[in-house]
PDB file of N, CA and C in Angstrom:
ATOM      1  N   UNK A   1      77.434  98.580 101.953  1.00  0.00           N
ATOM      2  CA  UNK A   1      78.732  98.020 101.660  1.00  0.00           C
ATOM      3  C   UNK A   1      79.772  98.763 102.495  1.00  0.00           C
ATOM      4  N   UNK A   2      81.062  98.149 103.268  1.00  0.00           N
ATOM      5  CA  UNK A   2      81.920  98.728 103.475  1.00  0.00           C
ATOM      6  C   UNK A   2      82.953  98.289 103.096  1.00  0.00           C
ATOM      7  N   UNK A   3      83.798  99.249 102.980  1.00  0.00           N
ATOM      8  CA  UNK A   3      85.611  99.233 102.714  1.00  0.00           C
ATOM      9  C   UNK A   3      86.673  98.459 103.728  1.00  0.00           C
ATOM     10  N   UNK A   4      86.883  97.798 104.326  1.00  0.00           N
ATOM     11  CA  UNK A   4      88.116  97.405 104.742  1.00  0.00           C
ATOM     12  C   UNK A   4      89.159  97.867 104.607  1.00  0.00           C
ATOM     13  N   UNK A   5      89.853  98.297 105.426  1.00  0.00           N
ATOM     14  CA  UNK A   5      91.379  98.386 105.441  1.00  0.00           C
ATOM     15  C   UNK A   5      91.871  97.814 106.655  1.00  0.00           C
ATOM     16  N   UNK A   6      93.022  96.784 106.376  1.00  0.00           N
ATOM     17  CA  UNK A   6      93.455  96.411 107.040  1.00  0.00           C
ATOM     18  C   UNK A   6      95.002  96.026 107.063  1.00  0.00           C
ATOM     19  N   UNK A   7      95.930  96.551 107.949  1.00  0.00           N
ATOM     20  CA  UNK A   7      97.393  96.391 108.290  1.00  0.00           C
ATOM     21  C   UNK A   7      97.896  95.382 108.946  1.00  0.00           C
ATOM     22  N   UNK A   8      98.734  94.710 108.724  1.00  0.00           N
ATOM     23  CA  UNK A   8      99.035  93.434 109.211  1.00  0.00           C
ATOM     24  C   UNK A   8     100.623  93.633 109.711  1.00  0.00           C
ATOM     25  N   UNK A   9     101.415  93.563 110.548  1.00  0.00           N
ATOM     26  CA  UNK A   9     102.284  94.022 111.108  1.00  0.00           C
ATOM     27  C   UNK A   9     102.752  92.628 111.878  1.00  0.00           C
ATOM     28  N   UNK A  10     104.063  92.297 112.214  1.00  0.00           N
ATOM     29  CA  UNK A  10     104.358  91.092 113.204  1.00  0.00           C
ATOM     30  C   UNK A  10     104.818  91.978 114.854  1.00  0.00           C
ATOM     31  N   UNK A  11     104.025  90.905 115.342  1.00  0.00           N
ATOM     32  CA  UNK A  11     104.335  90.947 116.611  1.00  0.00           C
ATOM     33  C   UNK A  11     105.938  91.984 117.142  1.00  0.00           C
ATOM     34  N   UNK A  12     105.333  92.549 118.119  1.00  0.00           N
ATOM     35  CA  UNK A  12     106.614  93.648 118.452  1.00  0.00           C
ATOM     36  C   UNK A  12     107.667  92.875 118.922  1.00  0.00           C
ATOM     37  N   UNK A  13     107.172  91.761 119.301  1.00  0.00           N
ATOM     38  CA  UNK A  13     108.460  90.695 119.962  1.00  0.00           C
ATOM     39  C   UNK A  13     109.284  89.603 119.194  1.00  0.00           C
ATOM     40  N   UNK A  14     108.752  90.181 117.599  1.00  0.00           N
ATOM     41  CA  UNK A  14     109.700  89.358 117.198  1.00  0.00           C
ATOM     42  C   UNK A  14     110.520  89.898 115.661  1.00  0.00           C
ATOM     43  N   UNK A  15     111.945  89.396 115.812  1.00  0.00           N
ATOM     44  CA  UNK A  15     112.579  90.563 114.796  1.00  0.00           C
ATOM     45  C   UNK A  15     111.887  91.034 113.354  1.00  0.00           C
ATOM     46  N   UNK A  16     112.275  91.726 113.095  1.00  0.00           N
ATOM     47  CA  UNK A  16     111.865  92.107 111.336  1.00  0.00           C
ATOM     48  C   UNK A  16     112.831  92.707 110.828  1.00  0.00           C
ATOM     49  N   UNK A  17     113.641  91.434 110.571  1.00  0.00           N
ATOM     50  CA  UNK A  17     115.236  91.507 109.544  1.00  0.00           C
ATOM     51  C   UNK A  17     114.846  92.711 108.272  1.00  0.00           C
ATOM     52  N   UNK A  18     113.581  92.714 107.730  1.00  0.00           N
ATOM     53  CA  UNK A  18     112.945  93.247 106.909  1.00  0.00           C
ATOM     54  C   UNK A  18     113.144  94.935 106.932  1.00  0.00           C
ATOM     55  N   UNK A  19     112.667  94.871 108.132  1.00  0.00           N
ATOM     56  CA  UNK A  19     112.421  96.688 108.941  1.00  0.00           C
ATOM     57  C   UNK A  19     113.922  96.831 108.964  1.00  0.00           C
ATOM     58  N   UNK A  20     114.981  96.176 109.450  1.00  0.00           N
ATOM     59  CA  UNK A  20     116.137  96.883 110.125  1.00  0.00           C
ATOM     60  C   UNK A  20     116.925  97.123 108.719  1.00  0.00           C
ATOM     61  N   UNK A  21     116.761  96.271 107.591  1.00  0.00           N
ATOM     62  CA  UNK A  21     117.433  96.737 106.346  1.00  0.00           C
ATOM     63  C   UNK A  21     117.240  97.615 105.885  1.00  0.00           C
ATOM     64  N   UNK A  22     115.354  98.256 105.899  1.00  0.00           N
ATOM     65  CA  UNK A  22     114.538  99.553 104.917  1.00  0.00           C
ATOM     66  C   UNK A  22     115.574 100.286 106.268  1.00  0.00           C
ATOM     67  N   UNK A  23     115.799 100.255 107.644  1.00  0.00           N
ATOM     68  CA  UNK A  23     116.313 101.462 108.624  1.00  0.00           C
ATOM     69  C   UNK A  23     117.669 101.442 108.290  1.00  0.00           C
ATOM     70  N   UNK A  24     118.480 100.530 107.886  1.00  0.00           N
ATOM     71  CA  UNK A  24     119.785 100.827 107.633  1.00  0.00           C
ATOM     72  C   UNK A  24     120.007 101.471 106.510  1.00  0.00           C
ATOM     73  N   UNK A  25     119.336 101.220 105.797  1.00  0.00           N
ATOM     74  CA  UNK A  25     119.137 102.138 104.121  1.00  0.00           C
ATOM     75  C   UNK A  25     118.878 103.406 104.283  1.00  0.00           C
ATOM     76  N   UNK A  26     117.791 104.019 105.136  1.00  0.00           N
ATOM     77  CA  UNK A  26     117.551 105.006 105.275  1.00  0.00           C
ATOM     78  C   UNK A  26     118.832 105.957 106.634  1.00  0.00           C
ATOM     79  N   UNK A  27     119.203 105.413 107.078  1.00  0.00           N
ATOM     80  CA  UNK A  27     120.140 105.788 107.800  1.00  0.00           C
ATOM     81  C   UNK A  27     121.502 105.630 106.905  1.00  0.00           C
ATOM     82  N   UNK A  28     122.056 105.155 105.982  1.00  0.00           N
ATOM     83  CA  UNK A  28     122.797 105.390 105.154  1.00  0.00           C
ATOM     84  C   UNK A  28     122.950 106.541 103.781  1.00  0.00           C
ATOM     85  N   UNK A  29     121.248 107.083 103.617  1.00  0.00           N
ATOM     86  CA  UNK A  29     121.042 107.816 102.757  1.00  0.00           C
ATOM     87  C   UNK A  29     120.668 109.545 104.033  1.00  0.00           C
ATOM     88  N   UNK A  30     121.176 109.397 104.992  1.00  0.00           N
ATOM     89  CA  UNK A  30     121.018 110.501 105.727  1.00  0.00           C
ATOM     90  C   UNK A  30     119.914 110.434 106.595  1.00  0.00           C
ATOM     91  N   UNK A  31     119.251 109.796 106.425  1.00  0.00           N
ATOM     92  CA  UNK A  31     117.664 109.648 107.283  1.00  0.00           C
ATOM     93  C   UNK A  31     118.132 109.284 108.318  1.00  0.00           C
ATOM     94  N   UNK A  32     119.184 109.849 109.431  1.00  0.00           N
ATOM     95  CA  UNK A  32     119.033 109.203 110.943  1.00  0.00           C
ATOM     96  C   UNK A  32     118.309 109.419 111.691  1.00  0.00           C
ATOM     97  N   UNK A  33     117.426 110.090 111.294  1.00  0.00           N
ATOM     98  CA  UNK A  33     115.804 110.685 112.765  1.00  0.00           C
ATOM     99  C   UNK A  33     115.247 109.231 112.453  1.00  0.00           C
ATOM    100  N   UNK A  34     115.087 108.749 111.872  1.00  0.00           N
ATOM    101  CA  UNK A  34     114.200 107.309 111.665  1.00  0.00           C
ATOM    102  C   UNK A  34     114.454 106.428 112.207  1.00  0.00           C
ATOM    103  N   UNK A  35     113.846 106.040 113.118  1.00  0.00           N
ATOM    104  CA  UNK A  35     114.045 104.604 114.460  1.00  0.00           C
ATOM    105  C   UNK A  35     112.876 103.575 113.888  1.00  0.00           C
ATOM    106  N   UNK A  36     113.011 102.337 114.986  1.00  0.00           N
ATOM    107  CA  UNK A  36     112.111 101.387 115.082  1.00  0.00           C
ATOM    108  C   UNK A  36     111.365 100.817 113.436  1.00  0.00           C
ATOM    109  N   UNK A  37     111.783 100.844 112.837  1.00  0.00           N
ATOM    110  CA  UNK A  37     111.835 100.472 111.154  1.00  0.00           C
ATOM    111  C   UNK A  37     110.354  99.041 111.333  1.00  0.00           C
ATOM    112  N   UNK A  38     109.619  99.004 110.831  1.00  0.00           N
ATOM    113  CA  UNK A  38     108.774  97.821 110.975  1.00  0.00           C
ATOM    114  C   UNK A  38     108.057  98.065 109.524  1.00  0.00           C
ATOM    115  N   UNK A  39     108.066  96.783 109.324  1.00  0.00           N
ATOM    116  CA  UNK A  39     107.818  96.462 107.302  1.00  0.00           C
ATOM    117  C   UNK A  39     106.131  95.353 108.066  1.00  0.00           C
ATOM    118  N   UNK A  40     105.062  96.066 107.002  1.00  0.00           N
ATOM    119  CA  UNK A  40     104.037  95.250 107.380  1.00  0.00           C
ATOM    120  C   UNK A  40     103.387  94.806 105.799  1.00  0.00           C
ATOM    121  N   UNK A  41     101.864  94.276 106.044  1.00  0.00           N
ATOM    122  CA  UNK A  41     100.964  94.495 104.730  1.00  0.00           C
ATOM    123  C   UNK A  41      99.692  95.332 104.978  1.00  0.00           C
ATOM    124  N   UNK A  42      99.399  95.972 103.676  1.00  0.00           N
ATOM    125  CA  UNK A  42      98.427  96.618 103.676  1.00  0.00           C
ATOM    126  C   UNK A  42      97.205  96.316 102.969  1.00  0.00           C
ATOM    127  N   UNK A  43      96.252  96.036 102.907  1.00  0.00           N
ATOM    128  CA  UNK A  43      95.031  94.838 102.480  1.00  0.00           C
ATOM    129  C   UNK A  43      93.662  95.992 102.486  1.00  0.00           C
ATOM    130  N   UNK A  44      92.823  96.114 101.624  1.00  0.00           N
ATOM    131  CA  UNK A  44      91.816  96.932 101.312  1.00  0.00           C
ATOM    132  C   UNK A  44      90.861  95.351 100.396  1.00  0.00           C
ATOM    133  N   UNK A  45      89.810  95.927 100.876  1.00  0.00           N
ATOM    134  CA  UNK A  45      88.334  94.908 100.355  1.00  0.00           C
ATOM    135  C   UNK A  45      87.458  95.385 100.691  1.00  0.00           C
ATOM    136  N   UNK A  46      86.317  95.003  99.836  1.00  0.00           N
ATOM    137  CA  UNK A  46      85.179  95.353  99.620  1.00  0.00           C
ATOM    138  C   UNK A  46      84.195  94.354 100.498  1.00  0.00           C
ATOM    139  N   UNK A  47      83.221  94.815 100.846  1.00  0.00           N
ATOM    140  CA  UNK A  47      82.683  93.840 102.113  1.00  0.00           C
ATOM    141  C   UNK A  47      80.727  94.340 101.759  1.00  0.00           C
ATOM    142  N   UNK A  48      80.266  93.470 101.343  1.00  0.00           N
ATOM    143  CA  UNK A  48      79.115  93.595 100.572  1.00  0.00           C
ATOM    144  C   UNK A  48      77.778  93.144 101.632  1.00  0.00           C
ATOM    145  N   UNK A  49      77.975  93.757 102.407  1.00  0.00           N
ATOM    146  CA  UNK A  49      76.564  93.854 103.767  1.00  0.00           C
ATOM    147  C   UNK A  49      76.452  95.177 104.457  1.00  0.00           C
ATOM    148  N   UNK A  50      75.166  95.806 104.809  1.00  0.00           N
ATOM    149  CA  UNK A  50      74.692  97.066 105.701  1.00  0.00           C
ATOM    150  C   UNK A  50      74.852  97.027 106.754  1.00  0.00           C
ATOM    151  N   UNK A  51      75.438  95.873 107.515  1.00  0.00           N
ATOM    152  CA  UNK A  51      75.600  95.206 108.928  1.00  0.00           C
ATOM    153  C   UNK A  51      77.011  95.671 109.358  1.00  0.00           C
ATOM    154  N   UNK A  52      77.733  97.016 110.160  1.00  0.00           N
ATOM    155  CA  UNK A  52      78.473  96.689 110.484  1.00  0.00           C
ATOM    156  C   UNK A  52      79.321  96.067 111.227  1.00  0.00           C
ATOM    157  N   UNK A  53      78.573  95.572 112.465  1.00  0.00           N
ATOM    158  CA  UNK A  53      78.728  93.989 113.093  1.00  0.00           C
ATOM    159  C   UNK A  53      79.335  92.901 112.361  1.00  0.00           C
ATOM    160  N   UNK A  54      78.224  92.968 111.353  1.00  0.00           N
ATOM    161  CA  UNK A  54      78.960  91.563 110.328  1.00  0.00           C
ATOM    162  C   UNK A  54      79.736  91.725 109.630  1.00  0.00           C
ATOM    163  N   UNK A  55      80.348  93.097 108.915  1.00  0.00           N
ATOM    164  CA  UNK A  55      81.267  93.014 108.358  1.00  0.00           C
ATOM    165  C   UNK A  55      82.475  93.050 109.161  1.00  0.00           C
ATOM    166  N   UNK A  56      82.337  93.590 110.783  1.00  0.00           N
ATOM    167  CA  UNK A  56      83.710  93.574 111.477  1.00  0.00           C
ATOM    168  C   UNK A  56      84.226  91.774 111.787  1.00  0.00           C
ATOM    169  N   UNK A  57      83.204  91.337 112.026  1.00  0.00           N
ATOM    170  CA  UNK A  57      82.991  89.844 112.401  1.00  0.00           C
ATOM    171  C   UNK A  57      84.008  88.935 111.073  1.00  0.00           C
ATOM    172  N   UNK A  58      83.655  89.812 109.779  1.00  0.00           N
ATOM    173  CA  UNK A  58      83.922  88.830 108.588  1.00  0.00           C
ATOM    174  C   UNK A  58      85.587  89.131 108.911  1.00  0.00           C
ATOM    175  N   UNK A  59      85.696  90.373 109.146  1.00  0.00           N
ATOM    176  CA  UNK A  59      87.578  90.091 108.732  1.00  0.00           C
ATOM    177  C   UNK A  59      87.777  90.061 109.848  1.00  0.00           C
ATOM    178  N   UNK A  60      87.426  89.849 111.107  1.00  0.00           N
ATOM    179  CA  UNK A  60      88.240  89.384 112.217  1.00  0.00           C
ATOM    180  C   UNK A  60      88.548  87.868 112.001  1.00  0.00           C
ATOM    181  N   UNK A  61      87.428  87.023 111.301  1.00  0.00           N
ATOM    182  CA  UNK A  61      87.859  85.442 110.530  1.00  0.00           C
ATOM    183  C   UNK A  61      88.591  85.601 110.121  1.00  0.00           C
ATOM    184  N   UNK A  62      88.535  86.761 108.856  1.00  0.00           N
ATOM    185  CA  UNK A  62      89.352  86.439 107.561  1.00  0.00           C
ATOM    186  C   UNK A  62      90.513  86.654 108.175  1.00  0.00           C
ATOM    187  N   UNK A  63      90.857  87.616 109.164  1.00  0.00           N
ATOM    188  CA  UNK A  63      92.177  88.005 109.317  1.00  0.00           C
ATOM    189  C   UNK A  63      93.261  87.333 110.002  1.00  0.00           C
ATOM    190  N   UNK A  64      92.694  86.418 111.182  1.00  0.00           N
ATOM    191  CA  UNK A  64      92.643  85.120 111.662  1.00  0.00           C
ATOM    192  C   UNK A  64      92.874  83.898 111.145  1.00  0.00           C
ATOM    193  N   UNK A  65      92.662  83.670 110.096  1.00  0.00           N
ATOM    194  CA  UNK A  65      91.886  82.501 109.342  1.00  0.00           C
ATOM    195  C   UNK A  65      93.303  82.401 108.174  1.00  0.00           C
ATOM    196  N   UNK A  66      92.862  84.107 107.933  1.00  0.00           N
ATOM    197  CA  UNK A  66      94.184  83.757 106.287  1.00  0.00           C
ATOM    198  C   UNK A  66      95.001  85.025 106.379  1.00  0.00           C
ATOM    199  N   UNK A  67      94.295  86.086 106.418  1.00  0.00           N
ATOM    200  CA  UNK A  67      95.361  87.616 106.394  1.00  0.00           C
ATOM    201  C   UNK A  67      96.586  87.663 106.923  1.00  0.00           C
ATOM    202  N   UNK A  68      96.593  87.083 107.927  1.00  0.00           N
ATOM    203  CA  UNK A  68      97.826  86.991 109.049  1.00  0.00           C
ATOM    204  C   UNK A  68      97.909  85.924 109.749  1.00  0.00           C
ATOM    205  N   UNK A  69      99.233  85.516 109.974  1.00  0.00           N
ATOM    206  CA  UNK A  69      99.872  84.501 111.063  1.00  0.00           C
ATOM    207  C   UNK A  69      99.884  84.769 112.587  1.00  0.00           C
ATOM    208  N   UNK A  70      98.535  84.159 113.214  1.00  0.00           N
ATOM    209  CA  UNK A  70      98.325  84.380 114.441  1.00  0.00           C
ATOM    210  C   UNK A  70      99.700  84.181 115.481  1.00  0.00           C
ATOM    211  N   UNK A  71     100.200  83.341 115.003  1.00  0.00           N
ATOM    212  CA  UNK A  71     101.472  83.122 116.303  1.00  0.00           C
ATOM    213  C   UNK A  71     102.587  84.278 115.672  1.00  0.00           C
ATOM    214  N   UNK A  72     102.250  85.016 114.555  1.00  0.00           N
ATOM    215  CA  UNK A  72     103.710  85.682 114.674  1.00  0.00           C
ATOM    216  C   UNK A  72     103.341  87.649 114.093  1.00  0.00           C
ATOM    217  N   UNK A  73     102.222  87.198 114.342  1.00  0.00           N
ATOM    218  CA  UNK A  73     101.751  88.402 113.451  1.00  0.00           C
ATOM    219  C   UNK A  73     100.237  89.140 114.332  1.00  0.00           C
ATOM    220  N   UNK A  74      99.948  90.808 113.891  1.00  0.00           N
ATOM    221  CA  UNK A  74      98.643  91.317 114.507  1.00  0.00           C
ATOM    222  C   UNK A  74      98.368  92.100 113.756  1.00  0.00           C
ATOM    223  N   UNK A  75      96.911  92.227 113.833  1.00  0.00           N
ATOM    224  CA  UNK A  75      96.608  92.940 112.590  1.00  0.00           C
ATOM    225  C   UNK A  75      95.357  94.074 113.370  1.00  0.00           C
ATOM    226  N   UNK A  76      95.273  95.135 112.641  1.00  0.00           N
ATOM    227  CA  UNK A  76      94.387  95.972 112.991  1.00  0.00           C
ATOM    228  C   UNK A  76      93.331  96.188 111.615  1.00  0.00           C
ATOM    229  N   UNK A  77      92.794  97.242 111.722  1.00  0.00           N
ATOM    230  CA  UNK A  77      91.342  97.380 110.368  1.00  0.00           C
ATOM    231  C   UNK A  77      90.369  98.285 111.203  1.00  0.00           C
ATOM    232  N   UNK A  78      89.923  99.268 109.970  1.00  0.00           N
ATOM    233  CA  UNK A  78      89.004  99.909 109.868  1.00  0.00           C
ATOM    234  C   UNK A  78      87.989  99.900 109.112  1.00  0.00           C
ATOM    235  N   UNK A  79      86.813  99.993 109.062  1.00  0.00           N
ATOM    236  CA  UNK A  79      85.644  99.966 108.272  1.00  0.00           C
ATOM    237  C   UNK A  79      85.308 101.183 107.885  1.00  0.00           C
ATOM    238  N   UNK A  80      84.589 101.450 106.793  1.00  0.00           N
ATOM    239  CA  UNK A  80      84.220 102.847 105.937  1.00  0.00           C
ATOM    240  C   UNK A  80      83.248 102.307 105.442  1.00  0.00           C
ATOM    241  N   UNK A  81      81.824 103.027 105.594  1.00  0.00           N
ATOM    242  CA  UNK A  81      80.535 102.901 104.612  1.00  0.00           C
ATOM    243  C   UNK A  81      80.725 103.329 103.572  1.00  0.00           C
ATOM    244  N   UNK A  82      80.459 102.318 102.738  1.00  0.00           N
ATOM    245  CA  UNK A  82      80.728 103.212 101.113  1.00  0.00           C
ATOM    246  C   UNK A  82      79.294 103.837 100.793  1.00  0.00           C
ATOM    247  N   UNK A  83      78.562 104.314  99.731  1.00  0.00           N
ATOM    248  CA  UNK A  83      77.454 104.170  99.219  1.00  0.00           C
ATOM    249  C   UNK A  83      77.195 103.461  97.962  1.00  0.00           C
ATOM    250  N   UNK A  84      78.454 102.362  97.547  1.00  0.00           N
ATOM    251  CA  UNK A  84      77.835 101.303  96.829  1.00  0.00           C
ATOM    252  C   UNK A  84      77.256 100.028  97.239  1.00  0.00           C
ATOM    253  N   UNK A  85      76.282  99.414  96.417  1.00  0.00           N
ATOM    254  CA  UNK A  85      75.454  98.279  96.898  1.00  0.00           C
ATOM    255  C   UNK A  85      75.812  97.363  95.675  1.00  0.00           C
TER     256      UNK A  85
END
């Protein structure tokens, strides 16, 4: 079995009204070292095969498919062997 983790982030080229509010907040509460503000998702699953081929295969679909918005969005992921079956 492995773990999934996976971050979903939009494209660097396109705004994130989202990010510049958490950076104006934090730059209003004194935090001015803090640049480039980007608001993403963070996604963890359980992935129930010994194959790690196939489990990278499954969330490159899934992530494609449903996790994220290919035209506006990119996503990265790591795999972890668990030792549950």
């Amino acid at each position: 079995m492995y773990k999934a983790k996976i971050i979903v982030t939009l494209r660097k080229t396109i705004l994130d009204p989202q990010g510049k509010a958490v950076e104006h907040s934090l730059h209003s509460l004194g935090y001015t070292q803090c640049s480039n503000t980007r608001i993403g998702k963070y996604i963890e699953l359980d992935i129930d095969t010994d194959d790690e081929k196939k489990a990278a295969g499954i969330i490159e679909e899934a992530g494609q498919k449903l996790l994220s918005n290919p035209v506006m969005e990119d996503f990265t992921f790591t795999l972890e062997k668990t030792g549950e079956n």
